[in-house]
PDB file of N, CA and C in Angstrom:
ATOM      1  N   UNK A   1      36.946 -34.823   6.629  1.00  0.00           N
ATOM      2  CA  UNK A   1      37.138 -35.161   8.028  1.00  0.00           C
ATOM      3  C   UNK A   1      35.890 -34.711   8.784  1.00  0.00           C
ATOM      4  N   UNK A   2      35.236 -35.725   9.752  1.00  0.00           N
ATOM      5  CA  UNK A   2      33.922 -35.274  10.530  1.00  0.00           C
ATOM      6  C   UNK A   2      34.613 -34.268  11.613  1.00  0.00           C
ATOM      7  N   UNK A   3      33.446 -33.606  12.203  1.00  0.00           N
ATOM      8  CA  UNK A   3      33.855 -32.830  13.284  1.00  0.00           C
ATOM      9  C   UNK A   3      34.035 -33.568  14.403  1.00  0.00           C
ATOM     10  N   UNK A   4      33.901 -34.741  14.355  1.00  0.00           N
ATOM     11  CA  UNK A   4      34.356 -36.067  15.958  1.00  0.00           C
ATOM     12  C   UNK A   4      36.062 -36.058  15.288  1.00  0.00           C
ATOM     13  N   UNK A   5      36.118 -36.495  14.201  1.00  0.00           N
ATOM     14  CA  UNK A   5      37.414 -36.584  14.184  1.00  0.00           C
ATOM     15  C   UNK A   5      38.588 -35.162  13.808  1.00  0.00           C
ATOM     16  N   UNK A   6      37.825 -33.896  13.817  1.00  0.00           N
ATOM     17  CA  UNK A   6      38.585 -32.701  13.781  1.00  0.00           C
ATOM     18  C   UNK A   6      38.896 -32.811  15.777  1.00  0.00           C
ATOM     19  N   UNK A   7      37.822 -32.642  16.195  1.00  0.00           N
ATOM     20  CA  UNK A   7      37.796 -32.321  17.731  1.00  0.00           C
ATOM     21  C   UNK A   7      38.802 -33.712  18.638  1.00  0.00           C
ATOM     22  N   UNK A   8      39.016 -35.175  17.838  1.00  0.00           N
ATOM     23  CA  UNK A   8      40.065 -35.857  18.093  1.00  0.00           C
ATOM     24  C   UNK A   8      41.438 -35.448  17.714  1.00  0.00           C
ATOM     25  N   UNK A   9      41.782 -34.680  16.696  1.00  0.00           N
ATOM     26  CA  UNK A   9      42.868 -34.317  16.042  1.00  0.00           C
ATOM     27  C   UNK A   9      43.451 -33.430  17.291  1.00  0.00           C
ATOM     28  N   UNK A  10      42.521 -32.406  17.509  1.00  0.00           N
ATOM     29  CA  UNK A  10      42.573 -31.195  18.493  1.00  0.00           C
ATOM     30  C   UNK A  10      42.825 -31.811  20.263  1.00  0.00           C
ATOM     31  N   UNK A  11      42.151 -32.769  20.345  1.00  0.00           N
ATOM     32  CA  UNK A  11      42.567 -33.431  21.518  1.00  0.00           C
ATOM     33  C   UNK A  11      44.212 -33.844  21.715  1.00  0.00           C
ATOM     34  N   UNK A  12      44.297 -34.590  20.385  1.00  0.00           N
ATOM     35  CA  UNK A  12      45.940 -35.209  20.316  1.00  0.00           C
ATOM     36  C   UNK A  12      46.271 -34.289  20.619  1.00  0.00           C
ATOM     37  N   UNK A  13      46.504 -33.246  19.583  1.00  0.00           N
ATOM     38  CA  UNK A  13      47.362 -32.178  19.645  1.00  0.00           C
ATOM     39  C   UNK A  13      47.892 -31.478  21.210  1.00  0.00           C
ATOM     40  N   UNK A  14      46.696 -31.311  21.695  1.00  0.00           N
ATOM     41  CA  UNK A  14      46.514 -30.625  22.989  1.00  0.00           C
ATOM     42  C   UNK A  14      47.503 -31.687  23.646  1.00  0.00           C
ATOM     43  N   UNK A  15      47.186 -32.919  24.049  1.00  0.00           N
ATOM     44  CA  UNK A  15      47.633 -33.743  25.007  1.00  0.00           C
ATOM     45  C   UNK A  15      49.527 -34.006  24.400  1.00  0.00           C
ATOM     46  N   UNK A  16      49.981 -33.463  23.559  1.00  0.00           N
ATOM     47  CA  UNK A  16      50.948 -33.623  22.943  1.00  0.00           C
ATOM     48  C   UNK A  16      51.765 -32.327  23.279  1.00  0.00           C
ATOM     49  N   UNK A  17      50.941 -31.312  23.308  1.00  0.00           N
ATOM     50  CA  UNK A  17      51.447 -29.883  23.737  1.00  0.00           C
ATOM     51  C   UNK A  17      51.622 -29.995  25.269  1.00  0.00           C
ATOM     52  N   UNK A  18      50.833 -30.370  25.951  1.00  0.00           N
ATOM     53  CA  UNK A  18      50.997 -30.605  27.326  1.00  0.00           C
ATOM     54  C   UNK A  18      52.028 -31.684  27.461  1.00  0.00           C
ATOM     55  N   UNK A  19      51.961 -32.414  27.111  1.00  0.00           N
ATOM     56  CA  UNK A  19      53.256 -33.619  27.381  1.00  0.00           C
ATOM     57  C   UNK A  19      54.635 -33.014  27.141  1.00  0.00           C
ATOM     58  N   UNK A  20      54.713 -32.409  25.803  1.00  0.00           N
ATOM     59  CA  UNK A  20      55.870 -31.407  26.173  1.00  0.00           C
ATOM     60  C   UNK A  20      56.224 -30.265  26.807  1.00  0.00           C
ATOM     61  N   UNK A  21      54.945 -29.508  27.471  1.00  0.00           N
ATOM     62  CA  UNK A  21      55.236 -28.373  28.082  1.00  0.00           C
ATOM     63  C   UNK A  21      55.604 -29.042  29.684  1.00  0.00           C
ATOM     64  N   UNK A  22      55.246 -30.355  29.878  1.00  0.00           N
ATOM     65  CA  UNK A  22      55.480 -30.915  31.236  1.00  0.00           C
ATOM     66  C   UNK A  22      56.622 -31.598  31.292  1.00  0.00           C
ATOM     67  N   UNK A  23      57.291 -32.053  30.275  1.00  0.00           N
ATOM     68  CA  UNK A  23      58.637 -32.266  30.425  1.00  0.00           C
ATOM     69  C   UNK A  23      59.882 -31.634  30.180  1.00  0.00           C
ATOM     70  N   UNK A  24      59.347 -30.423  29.965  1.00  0.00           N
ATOM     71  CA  UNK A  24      60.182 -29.235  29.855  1.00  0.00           C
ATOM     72  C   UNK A  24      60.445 -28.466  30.970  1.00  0.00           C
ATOM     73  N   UNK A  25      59.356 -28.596  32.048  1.00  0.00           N
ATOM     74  CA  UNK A  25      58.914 -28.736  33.270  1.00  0.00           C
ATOM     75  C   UNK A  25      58.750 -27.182  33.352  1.00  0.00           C
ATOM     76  N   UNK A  26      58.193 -26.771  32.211  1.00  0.00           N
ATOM     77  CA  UNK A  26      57.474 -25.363  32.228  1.00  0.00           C
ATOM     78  C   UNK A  26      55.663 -25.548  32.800  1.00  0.00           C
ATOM     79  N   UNK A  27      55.248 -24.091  33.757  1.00  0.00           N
ATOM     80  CA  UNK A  27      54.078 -24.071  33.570  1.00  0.00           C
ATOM     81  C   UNK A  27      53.212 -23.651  32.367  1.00  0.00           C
ATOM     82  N   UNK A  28      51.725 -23.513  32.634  1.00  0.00           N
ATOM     83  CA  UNK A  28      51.337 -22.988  32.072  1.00  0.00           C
ATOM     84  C   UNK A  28      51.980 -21.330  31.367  1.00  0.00           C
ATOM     85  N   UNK A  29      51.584 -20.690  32.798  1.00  0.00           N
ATOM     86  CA  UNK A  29      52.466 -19.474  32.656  1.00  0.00           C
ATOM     87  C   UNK A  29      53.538 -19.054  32.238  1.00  0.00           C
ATOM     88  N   UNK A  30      54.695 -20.096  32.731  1.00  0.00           N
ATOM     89  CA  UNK A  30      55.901 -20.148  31.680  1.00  0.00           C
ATOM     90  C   UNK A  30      55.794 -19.832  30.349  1.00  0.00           C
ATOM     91  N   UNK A  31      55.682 -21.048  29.625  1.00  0.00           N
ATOM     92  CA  UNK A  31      55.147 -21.352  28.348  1.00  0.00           C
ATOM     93  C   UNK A  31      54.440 -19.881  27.730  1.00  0.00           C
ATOM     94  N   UNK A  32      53.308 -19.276  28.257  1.00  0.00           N
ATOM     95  CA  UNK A  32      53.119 -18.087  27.763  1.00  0.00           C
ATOM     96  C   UNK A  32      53.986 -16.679  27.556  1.00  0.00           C
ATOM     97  N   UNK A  33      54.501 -16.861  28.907  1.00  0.00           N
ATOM     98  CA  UNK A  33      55.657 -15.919  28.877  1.00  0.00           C
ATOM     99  C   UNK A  33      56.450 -16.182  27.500  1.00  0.00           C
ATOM    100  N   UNK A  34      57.165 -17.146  27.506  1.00  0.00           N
ATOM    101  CA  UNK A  34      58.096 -17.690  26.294  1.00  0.00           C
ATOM    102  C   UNK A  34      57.469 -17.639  24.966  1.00  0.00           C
ATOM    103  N   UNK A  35      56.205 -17.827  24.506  1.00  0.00           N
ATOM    104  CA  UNK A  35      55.800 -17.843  23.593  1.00  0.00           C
ATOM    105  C   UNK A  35      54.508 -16.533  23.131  1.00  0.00           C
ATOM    106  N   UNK A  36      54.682 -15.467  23.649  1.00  0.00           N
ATOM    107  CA  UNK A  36      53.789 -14.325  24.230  1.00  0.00           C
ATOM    108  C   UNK A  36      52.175 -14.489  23.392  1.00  0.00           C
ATOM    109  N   UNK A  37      51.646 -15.608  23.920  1.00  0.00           N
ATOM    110  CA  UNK A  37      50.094 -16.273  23.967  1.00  0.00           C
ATOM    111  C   UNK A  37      49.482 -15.950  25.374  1.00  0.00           C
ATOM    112  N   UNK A  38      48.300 -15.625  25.130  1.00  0.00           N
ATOM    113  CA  UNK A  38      47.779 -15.706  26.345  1.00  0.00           C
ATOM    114  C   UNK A  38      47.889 -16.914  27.098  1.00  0.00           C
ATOM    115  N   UNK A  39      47.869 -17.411  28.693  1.00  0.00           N
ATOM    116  CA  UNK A  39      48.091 -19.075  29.189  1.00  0.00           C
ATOM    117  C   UNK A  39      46.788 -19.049  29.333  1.00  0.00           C
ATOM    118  N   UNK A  40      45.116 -18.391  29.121  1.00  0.00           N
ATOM    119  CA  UNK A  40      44.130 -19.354  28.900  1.00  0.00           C
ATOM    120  C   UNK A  40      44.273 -19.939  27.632  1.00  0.00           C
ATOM    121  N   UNK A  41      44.534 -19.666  26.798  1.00  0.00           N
ATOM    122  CA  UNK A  41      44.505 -19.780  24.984  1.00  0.00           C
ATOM    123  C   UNK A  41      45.571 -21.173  25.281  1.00  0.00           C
ATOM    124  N   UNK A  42      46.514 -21.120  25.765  1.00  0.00           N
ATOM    125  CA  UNK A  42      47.033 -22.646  25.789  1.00  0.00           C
ATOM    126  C   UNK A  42      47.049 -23.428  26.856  1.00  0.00           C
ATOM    127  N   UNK A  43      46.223 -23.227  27.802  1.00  0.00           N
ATOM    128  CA  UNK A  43      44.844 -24.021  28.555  1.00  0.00           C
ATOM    129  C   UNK A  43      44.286 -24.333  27.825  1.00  0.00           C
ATOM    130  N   UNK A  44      43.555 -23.730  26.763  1.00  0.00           N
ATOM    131  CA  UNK A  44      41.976 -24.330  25.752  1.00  0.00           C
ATOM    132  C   UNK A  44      43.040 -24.858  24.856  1.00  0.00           C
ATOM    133  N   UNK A  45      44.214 -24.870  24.866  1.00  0.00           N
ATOM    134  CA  UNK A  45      44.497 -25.685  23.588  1.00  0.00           C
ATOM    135  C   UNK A  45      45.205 -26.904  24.120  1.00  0.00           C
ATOM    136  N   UNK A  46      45.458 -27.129  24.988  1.00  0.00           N
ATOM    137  CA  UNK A  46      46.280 -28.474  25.779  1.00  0.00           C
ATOM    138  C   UNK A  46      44.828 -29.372  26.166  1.00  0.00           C
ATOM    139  N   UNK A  47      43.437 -28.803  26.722  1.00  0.00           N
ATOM    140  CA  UNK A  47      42.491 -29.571  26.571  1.00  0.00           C
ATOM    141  C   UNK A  47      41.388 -29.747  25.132  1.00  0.00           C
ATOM    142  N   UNK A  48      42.250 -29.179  24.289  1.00  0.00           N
ATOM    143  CA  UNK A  48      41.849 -29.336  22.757  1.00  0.00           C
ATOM    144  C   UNK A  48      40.269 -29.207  22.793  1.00  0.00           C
ATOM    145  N   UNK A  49      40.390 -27.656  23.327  1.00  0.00           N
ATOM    146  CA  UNK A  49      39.193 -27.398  23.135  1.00  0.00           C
ATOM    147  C   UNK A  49      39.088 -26.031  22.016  1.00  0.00           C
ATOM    148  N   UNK A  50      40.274 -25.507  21.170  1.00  0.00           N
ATOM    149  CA  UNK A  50      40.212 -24.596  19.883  1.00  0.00           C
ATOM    150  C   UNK A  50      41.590 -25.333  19.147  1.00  0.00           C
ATOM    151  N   UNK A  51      40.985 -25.375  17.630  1.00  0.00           N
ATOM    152  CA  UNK A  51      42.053 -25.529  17.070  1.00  0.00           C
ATOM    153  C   UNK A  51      42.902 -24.086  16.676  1.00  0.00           C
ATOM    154  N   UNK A  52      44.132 -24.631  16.145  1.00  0.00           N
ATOM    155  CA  UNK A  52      45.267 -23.838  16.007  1.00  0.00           C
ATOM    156  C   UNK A  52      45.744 -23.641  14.859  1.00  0.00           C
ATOM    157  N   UNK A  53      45.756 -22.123  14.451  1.00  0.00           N
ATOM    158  CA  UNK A  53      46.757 -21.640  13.404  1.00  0.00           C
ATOM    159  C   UNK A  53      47.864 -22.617  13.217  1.00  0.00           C
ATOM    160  N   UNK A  54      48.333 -22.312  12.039  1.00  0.00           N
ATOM    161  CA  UNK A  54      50.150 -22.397  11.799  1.00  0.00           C
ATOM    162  C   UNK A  54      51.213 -21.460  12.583  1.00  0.00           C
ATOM    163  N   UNK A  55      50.173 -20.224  12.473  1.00  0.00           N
ATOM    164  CA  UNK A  55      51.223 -19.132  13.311  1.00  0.00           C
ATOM    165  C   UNK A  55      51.338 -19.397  14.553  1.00  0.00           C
ATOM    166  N   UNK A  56      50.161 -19.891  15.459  1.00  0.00           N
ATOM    167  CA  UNK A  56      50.259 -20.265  17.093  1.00  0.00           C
ATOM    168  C   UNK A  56      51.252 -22.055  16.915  1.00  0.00           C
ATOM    169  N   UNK A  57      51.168 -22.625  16.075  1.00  0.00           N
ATOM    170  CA  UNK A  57      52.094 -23.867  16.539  1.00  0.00           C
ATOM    171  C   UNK A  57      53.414 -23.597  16.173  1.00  0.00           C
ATOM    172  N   UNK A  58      53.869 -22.875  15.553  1.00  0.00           N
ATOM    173  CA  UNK A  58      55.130 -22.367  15.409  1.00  0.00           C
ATOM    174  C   UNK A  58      55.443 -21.398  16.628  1.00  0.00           C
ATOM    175  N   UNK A  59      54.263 -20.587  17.121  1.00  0.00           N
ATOM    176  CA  UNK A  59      54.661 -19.604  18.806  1.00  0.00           C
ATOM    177  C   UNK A  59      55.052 -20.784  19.790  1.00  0.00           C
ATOM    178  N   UNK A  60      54.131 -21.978  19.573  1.00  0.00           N
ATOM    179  CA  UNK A  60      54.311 -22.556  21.055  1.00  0.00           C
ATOM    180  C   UNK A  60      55.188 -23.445  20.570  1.00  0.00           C
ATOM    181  N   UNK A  61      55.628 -24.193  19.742  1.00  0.00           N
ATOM    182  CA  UNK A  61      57.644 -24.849  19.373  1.00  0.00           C
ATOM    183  C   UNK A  61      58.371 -23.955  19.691  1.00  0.00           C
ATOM    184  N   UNK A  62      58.137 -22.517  19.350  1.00  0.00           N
ATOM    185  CA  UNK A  62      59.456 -21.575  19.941  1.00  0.00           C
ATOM    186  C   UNK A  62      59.410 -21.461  21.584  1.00  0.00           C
ATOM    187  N   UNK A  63      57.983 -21.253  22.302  1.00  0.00           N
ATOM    188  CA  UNK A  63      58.132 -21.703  23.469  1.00  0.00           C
ATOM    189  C   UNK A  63      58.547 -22.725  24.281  1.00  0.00           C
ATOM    190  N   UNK A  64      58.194 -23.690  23.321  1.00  0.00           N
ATOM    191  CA  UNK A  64      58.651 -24.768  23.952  1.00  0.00           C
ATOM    192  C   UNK A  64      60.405 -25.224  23.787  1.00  0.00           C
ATOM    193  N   UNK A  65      60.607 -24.773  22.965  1.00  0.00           N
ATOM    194  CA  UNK A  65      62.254 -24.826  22.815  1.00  0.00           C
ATOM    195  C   UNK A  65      62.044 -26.293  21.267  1.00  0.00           C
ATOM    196  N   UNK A  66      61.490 -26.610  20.320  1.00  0.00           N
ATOM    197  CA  UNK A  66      61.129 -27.620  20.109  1.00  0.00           C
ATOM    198  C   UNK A  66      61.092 -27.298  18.792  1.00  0.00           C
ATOM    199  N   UNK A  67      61.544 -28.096  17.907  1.00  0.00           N
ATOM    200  CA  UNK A  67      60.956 -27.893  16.247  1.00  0.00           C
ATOM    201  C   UNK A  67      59.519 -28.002  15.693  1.00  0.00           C
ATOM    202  N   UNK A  68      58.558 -27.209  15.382  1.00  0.00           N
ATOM    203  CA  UNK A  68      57.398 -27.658  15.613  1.00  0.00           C
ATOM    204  C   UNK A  68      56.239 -29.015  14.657  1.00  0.00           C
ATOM    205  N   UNK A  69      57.644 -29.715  13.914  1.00  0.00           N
ATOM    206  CA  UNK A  69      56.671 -31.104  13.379  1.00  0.00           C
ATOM    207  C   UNK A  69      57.133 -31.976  14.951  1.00  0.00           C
ATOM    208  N   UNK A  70      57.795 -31.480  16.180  1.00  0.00           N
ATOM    209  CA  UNK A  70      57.671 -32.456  17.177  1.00  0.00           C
ATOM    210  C   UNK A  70      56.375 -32.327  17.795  1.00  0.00           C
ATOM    211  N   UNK A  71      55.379 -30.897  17.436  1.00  0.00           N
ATOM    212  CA  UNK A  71      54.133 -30.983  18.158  1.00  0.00           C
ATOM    213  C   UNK A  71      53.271 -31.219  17.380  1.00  0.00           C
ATOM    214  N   UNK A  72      53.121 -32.357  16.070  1.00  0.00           N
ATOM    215  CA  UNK A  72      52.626 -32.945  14.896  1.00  0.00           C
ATOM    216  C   UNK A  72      52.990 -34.851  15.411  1.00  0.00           C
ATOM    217  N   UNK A  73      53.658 -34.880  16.144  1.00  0.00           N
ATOM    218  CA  UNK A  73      53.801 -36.469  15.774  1.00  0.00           C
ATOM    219  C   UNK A  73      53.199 -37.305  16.877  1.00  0.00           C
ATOM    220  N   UNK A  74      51.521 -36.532  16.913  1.00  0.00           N
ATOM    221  CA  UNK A  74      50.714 -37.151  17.706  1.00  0.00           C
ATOM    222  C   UNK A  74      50.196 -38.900  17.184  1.00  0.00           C
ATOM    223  N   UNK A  75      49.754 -39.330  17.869  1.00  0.00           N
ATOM    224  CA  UNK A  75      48.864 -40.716  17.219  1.00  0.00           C
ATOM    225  C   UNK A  75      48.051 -40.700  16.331  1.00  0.00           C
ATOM    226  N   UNK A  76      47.678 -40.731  15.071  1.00  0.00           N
ATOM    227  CA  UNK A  76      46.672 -40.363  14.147  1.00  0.00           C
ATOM    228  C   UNK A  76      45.931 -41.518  13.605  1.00  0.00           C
ATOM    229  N   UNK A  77      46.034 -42.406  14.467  1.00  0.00           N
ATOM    230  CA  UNK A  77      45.360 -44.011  14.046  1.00  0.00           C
ATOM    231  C   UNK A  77      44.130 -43.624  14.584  1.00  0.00           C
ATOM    232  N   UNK A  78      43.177 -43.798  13.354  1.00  0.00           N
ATOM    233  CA  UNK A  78      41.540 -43.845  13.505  1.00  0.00           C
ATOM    234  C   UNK A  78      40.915 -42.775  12.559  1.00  0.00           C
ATOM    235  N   UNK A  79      41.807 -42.093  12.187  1.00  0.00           N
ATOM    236  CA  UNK A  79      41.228 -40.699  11.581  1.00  0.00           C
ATOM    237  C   UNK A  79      41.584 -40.692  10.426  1.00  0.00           C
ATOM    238  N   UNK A  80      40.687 -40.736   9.303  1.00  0.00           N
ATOM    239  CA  UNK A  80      40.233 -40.611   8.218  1.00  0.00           C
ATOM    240  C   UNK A  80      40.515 -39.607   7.351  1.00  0.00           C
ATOM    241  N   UNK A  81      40.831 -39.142   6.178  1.00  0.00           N
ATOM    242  CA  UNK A  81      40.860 -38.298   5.574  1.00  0.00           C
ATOM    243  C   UNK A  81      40.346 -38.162   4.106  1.00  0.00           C
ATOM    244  N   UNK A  82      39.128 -37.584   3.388  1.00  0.00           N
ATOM    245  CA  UNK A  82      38.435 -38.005   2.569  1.00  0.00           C
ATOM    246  C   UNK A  82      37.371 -37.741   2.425  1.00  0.00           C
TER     247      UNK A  82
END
């Protein structure tokens, strides 16, 4: 996988974490509270600007109230593996 398409992966992700932290109609801050992450760390990760452990996407499904292959079933059309 190139680093255009790691830093796309990381985008989905982000915009997928935010889509559910906004219809959960948690803030930022919320969300940290609930999932005890710092809320810059999932700021930089909703604008998929660091990728993420296993251990932080399992913190932020428990924050989010959510099983965490629901913050996996981003769009993955275009991205290559190989």
């Amino acid at each position: 996988m190139t680093s255009k398409e790691k830093n796309e992966l990381q985008q989905q992700f982000g915009a997928t974490v935010r889509s559910t932290r906004s219809a959960k109609d948690l803030t930022v801050r919320e969300l940290s509270r609930n999932c005890n992450l710092d809320h810059s760390k999932i700021s930089k990760i909703e604008k998929g600007k660091i990728n993420v452990t296993l251990a932080t996407l399992v913190e932020l499904a428990f924050g989010l109230g959510v099983h965490p292959s629901e913050l996996l079933r981003g769009d993955f059309k275009g991205l290559t593996i190989g």
